[in-house]
Protein backbone atom coordinates (compact mmCIF):
# COMPACT_ATOMS: atom_id res chain seq x y z
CA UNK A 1 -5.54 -75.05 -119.81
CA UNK A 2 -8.72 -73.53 -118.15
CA UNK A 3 -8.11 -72.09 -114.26
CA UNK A 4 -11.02 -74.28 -113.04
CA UNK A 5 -9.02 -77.55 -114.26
CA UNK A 6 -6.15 -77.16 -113.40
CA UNK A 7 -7.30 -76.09 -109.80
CA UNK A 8 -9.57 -79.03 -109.28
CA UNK A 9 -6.75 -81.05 -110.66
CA UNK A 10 -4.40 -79.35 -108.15
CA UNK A 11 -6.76 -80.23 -105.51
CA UNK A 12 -7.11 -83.79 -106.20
CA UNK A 13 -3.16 -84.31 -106.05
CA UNK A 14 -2.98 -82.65 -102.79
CA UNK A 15 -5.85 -84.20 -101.66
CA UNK A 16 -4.30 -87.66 -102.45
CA UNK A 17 -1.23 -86.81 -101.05
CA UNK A 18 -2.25 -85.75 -97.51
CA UNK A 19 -4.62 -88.60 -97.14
CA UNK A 20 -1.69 -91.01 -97.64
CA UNK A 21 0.66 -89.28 -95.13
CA UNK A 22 -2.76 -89.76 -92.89
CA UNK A 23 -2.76 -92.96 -93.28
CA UNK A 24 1.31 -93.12 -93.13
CA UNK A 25 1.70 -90.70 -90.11
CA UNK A 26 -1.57 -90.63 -87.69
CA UNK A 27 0.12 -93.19 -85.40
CA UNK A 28 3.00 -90.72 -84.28
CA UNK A 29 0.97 -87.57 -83.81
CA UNK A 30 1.50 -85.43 -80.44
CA UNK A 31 -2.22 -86.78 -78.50
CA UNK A 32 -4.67 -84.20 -78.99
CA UNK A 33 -6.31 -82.69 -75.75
CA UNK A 34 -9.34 -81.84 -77.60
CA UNK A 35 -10.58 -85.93 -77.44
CA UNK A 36 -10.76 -85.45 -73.86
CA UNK A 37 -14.05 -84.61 -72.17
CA UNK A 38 -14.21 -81.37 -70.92
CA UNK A 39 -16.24 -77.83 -71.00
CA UNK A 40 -14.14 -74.68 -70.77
CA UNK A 41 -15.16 -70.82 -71.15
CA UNK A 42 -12.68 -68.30 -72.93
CA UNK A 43 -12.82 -64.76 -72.46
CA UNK A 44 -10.39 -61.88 -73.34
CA UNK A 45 -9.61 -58.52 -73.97
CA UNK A 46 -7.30 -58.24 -77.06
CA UNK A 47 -6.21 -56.05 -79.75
CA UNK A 48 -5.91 -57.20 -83.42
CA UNK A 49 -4.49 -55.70 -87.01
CA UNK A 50 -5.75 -56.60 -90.27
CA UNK A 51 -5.50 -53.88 -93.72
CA UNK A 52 -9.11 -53.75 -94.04
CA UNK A 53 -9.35 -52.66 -89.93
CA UNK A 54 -5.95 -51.03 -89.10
CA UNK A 55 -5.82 -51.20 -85.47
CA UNK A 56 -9.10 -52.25 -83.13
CA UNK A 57 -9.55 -53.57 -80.12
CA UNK A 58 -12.29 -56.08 -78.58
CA UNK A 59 -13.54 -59.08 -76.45
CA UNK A 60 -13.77 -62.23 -78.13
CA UNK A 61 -15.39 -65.00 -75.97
CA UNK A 62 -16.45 -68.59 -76.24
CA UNK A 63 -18.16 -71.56 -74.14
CA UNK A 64 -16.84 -75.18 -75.68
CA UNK A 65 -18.76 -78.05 -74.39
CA UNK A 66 -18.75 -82.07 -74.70
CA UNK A 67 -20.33 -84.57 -72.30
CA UNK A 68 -18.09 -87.07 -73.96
CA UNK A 69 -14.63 -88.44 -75.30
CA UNK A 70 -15.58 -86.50 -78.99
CA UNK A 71 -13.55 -84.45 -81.71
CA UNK A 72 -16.51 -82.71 -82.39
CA UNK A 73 -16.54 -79.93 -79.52
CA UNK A 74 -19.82 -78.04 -79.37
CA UNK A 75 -19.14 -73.97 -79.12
CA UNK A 76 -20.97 -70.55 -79.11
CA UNK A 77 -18.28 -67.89 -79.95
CA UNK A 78 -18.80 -64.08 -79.81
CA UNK A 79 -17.05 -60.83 -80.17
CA UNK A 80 -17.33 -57.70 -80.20
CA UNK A 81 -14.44 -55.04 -81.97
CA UNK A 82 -14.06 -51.26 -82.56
CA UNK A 83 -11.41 -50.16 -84.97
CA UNK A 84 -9.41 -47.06 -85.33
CA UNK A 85 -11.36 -46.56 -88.81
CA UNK A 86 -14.42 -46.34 -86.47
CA UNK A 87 -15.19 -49.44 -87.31
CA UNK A 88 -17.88 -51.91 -85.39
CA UNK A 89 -18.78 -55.47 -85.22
CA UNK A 90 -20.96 -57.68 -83.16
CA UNK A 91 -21.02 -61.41 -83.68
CA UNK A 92 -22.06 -64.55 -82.57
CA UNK A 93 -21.12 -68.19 -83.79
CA UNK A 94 -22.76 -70.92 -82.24
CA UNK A 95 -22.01 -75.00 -83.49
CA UNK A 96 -24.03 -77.18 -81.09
CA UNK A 97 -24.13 -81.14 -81.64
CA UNK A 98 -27.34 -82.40 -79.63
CA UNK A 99 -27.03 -84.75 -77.23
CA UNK A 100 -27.35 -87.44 -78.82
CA UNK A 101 -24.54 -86.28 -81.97
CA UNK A 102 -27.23 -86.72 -84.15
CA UNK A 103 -27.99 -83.07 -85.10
CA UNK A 104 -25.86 -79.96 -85.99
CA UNK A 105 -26.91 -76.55 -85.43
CA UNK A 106 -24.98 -73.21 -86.82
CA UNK A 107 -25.09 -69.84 -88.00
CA UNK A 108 -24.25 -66.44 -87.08
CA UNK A 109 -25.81 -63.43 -86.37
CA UNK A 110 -23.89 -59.90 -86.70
CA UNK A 111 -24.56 -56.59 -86.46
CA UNK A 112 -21.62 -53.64 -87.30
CA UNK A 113 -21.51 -50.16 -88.49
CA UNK A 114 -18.71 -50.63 -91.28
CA UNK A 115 -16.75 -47.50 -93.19
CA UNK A 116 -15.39 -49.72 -95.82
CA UNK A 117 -13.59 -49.12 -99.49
CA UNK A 118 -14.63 -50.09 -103.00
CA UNK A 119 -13.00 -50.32 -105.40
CA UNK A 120 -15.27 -51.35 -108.37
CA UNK A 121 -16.62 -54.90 -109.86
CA UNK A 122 -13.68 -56.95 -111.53
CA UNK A 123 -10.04 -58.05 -111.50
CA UNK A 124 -9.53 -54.77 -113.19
CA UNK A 125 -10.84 -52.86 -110.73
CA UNK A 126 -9.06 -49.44 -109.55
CA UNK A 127 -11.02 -46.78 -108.68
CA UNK A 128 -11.32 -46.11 -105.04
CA UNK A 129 -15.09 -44.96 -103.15
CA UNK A 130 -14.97 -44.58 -99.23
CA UNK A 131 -18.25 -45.93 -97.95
CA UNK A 132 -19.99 -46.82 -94.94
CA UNK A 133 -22.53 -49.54 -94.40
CA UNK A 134 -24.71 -50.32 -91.70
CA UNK A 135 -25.71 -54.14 -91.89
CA UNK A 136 -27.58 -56.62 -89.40
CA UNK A 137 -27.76 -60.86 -90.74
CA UNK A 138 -29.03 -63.97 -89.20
CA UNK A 139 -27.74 -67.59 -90.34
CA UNK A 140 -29.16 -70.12 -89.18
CA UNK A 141 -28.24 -73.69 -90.35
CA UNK A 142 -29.52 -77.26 -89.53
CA UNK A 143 -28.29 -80.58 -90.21
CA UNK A 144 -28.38 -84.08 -89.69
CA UNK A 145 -25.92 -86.56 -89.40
CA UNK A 146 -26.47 -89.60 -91.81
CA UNK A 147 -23.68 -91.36 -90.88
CA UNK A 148 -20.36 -91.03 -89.08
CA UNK A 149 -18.93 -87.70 -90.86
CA UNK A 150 -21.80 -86.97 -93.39
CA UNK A 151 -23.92 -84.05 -92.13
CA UNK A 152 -26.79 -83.21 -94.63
CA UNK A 153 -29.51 -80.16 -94.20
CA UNK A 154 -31.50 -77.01 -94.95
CA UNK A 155 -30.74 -73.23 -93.63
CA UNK A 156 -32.28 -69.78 -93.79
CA UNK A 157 -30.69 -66.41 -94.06
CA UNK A 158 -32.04 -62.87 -93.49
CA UNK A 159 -29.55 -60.00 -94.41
CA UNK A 160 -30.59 -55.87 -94.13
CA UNK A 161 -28.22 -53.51 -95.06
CA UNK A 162 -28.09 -49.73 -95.29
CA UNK A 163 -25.19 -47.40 -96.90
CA UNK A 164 -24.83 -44.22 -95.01
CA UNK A 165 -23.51 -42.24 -97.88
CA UNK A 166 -24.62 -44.27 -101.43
CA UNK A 167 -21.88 -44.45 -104.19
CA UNK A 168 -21.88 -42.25 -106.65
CA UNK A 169 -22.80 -44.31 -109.59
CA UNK A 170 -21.63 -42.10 -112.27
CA UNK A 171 -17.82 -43.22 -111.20
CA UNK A 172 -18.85 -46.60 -112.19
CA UNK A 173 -21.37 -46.17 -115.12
CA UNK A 174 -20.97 -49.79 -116.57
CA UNK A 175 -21.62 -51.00 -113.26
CA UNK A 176 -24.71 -51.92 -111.63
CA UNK A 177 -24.46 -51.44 -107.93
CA UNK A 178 -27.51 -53.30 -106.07
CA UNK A 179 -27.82 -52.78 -102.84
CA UNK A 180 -26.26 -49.18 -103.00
CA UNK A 181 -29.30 -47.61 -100.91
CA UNK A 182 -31.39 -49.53 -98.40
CA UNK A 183 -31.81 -53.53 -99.05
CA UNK A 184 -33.54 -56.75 -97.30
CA UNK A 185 -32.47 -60.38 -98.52
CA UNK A 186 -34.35 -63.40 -97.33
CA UNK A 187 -32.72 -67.13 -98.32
CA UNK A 188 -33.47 -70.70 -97.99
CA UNK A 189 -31.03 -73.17 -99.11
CA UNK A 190 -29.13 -76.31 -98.73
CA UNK A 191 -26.35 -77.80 -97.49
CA UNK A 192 -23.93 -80.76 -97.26
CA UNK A 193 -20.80 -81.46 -95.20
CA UNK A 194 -18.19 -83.90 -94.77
CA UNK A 195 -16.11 -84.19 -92.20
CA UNK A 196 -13.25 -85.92 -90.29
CA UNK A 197 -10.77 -83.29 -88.82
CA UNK A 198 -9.30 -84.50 -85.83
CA UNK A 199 -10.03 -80.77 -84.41
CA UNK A 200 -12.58 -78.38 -85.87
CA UNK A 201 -10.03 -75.45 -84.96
CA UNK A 202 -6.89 -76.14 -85.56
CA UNK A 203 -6.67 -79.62 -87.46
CA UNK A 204 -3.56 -81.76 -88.20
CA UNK A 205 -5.29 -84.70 -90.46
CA UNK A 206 -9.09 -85.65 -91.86
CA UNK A 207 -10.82 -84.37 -94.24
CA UNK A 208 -13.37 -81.29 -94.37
CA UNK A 209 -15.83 -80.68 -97.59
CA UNK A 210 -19.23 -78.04 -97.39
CA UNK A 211 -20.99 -77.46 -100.05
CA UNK A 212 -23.64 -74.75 -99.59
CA UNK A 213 -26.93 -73.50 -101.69
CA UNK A 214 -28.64 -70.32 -100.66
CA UNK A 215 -31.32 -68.76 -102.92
CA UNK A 216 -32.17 -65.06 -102.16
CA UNK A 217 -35.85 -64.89 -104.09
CA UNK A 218 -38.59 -62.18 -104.05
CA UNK A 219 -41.00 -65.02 -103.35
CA UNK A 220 -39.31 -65.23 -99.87
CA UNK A 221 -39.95 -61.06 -99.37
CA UNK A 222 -36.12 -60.98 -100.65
CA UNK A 223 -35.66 -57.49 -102.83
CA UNK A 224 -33.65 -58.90 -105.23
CA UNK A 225 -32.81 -62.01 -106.36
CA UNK A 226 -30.13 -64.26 -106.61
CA UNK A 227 -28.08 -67.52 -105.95
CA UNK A 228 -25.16 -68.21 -104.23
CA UNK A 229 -22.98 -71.58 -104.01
CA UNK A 230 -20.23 -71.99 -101.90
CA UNK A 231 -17.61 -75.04 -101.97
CA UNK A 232 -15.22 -75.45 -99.02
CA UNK A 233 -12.94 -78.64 -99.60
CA UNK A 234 -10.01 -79.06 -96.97
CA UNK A 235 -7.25 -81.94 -96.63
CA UNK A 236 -4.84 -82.05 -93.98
CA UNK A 237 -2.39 -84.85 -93.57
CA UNK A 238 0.59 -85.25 -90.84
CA UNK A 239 4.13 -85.63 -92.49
CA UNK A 240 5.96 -86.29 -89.07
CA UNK A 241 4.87 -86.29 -85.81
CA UNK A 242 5.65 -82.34 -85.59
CA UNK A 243 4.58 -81.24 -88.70
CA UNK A 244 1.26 -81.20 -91.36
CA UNK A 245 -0.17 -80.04 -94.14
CA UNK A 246 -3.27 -78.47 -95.04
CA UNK A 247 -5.13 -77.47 -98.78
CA UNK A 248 -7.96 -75.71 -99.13
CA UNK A 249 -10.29 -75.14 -102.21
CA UNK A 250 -12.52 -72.09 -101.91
CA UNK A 251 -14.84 -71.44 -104.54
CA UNK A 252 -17.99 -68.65 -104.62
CA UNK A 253 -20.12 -68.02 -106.94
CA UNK A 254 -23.00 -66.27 -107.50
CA UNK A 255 -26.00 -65.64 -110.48
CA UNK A 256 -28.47 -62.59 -110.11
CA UNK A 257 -28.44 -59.71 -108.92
CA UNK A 258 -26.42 -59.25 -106.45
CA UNK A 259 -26.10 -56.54 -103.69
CA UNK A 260 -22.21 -55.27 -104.20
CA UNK A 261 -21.41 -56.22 -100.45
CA UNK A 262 -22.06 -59.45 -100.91
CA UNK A 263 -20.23 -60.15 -104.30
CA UNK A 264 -17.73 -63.02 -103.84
CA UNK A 265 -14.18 -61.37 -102.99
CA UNK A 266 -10.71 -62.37 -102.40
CA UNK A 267 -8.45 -60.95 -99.97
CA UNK A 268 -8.67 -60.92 -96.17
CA UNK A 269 -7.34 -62.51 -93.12
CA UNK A 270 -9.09 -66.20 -94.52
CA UNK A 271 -8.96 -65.74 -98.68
CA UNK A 272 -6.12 -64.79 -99.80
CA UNK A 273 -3.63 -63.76 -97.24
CA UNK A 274 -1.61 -60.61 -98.16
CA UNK A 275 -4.45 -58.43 -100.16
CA UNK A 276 -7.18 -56.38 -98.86
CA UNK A 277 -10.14 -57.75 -98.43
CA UNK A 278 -12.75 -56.51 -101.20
CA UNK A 279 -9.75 -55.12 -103.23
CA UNK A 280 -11.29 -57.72 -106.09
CA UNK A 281 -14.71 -58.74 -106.11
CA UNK A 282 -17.18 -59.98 -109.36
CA UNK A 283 -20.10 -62.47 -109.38
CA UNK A 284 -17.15 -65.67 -109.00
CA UNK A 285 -14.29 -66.22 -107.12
CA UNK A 286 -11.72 -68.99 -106.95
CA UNK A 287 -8.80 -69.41 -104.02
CA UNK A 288 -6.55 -72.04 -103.07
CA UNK A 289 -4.10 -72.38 -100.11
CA UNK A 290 -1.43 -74.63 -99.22
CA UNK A 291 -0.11 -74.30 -95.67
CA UNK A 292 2.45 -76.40 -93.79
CA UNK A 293 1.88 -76.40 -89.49
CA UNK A 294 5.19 -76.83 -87.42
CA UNK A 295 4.76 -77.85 -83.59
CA UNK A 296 7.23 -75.47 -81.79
CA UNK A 297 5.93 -76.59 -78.33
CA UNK A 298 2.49 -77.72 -77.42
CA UNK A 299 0.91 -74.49 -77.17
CA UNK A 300 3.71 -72.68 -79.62
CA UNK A 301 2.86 -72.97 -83.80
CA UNK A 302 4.88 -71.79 -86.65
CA UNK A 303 3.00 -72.11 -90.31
CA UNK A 304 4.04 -71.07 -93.82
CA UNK A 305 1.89 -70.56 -96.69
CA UNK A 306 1.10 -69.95 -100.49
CA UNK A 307 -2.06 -68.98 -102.07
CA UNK A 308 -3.48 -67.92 -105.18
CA UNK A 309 -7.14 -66.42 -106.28
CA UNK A 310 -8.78 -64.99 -108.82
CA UNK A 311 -12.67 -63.34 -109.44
CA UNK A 312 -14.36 -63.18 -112.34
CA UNK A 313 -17.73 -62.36 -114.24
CA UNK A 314 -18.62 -66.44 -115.44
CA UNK A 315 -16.84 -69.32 -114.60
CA UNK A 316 -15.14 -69.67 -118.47
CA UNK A 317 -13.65 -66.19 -117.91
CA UNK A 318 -11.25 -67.33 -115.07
CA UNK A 319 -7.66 -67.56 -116.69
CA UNK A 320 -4.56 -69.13 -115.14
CA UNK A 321 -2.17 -66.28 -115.90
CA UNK A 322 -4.46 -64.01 -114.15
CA UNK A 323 -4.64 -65.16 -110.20
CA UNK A 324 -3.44 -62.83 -107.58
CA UNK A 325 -0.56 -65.23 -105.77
CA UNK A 326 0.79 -64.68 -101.80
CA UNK A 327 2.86 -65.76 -99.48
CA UNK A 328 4.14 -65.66 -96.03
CA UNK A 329 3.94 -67.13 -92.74
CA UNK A 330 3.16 -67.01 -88.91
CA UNK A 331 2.93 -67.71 -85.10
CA UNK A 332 0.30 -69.37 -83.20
CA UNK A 333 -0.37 -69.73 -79.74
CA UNK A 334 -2.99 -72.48 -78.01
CA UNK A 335 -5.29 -70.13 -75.90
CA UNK A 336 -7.66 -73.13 -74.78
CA UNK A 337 -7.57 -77.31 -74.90
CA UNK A 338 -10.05 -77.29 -77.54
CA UNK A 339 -7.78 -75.93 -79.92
CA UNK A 340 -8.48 -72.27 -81.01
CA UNK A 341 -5.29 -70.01 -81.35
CA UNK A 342 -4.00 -66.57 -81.29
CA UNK A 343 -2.73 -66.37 -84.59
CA UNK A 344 -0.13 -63.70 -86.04
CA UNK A 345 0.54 -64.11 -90.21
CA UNK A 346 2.96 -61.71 -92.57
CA UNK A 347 1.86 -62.10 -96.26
CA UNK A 348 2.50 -60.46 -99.17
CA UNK A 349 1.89 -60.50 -102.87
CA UNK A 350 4.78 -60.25 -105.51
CA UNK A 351 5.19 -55.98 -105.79
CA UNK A 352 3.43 -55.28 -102.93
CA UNK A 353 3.61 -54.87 -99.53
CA UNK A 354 3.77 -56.81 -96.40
CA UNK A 355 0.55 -56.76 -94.46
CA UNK A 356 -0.10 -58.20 -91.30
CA UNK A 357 -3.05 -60.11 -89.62
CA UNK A 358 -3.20 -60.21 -85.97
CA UNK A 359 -6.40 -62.21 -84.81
CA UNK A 360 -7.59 -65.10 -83.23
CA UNK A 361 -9.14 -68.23 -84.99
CA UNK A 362 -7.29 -70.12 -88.24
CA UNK A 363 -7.53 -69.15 -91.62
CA UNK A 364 -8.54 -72.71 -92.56
């Protein structure tokens, strides 16, 4: 049995599953302070943990806005974080409905100075390069609502990256490394998205699916060229009126050539709990998560979890006995009524170790 099958059959069980215990369950939920009207600023100090960062420390703030009853909260999030691995990050996340809900308007724009690991291209891949990369992006996405939880539209990315210290290439002669020097991408692309969470942040039931088209081409001034699709499907479904479930089907994939930063990878506080983020990375990558959400109190969360991914050259290279599997679990505590958390996981992977995320915002 192919990987890709037997995921998207995976998927569609789950999928089926949690939309029934919707349907079953949504009566009994705990009410949900996010469908009240209200705007709210969040602003703190805090200190985080992650494999990739060790330590850091930074401010993470947000402004969450609605002039009416709505699930769909309009936000502009930022942060800024230094990490004991001299690491920096700036970034900013707005998600603005217009006034009328008729309009959706995202992105993100980041700068951050980045000393970073590779590890080569591949599942395979074991051979270790310190590097540092300086990198400044703009996202900026656009859509319009067609009808209840259908959003539809177009979106434009800009990416410039420098590498401080360039990889040696003879360590990886079968490799080519793009974007191992100085590089400029430009994008325009496509996207569609479904959904109808009853929170974007932390949801309980509904339904979330984004599928996203980006082409990086020379005719936009982009030095190199190449495509990128991204799906994002989510279920969630309430089994009692404490606990839920939530699935998620992550799948990037990429054709050209592509700058080795921005190769689809698993691992990291989102993909793949339990494995360093860019410990794997190739031209395609697969993930799926399962999670179940128990209400301690209504601002104390517990969660447990299994995932499994995989990367690979082509899509009919991805094998079953080959995913990278983890497991673990976590706290989470309500810092706002709109419904973003602190969130503390342990995960680990079957012979390795435990590694611990500390951070704010859900995995999925």
């Amino acid at each position: 049995m192919r990987k890709s099958s037997f995921v998207f059959g995976l998927y569609l069980t789950v999928a089926s599953c949690t939309q029934l215990m919707a349907q079953q369950k949504q009566e009994v939920l705990i009410p949900d302070s996010v469908s009240e009207s209200h705007n709210s600023v969040l602003a703190i100090p805090y200190a985080f943990y992650s494999p990739e960062t060790h330590w850091g420390f930074g401010v993470s703030a947000g402004y969450y806005f609605s002039k009416e009853e709505s699930r769909r909260i309009s936000n502009i999030q930022g942060s800024a974080i230094y990490t004991q691995d001299n690491q920096f990050k700036l970034s900013v996340t707005p998600k603005v409905f217009s006034e009328d809900k008729r309009s959706f308007y995202s992105g993100k724009f980041e700068v951050q100075n980045f000393p970073d690991k590779f590890y080569g291209i591949g599942r395979d891949a074991d051979s270790v390069q310190n590097f540092t990369w300086r990198n400044l992006s703009f996202l900026f996405q656009r859509q319009k609502v067609v009808f209840s939880d259908l959003m539809i539209g177009y979106q434009v990315q800009l990416d410039y990256g420098k590498m401080k210290d360039p990889i040696p290439e003879s360590r990886y002669p079968e490799q080519e490394l793009y974007g191992n020097g100085e590089f400029f991408t430009s994008a325009l692309g496509a996207l569609i998205t479904w959904d109808s969470r009853d929170n974007m942040f932390y949801a309980r039931t509904g339904s979330f699916y984004k599928v996203s088209l980006l082409s990086n081409s020379k005719v936009f001034l982009s030095e190199y060229n190449y495509t990128r699709v991204i799906a994002d499907f989510r279920e969630f479904g309430a089994i009692s009126r404490i606990t839920s479930m939530g699935f998620q089907f992550y799948g990037d994939f990429t054709w050209g050539d592509v700058p080795f930063q921005r190769l689809p990878m698993e691992g990291g506080s989102e993909i793949l709990r339990g494995v360093r983020q860019g410990r794997y990375r190739d031209k395609m990558m697969m993930a799926a998560q399962l999670e179940f959400r128990l209400t301690i109190t209504r601002k104390l969360f517990a969660t447990a979890f299994v995932a499994a991914a995989d990367v690979a050259p082509v899509t009919n290279e991805f094998a079953l006995k080959e995913y990278t599997p983890s497991f673990g679990g976590g706290l989470r505590y309500k810092l706002n009524r709109a419904g973003v958390n602190l969130r503390f996981d342990t995960a680990i992977t079957p012979g390795g170790k435990p590694l611990f995320y500390f951070t704010a915002m859900e995995a999925f």
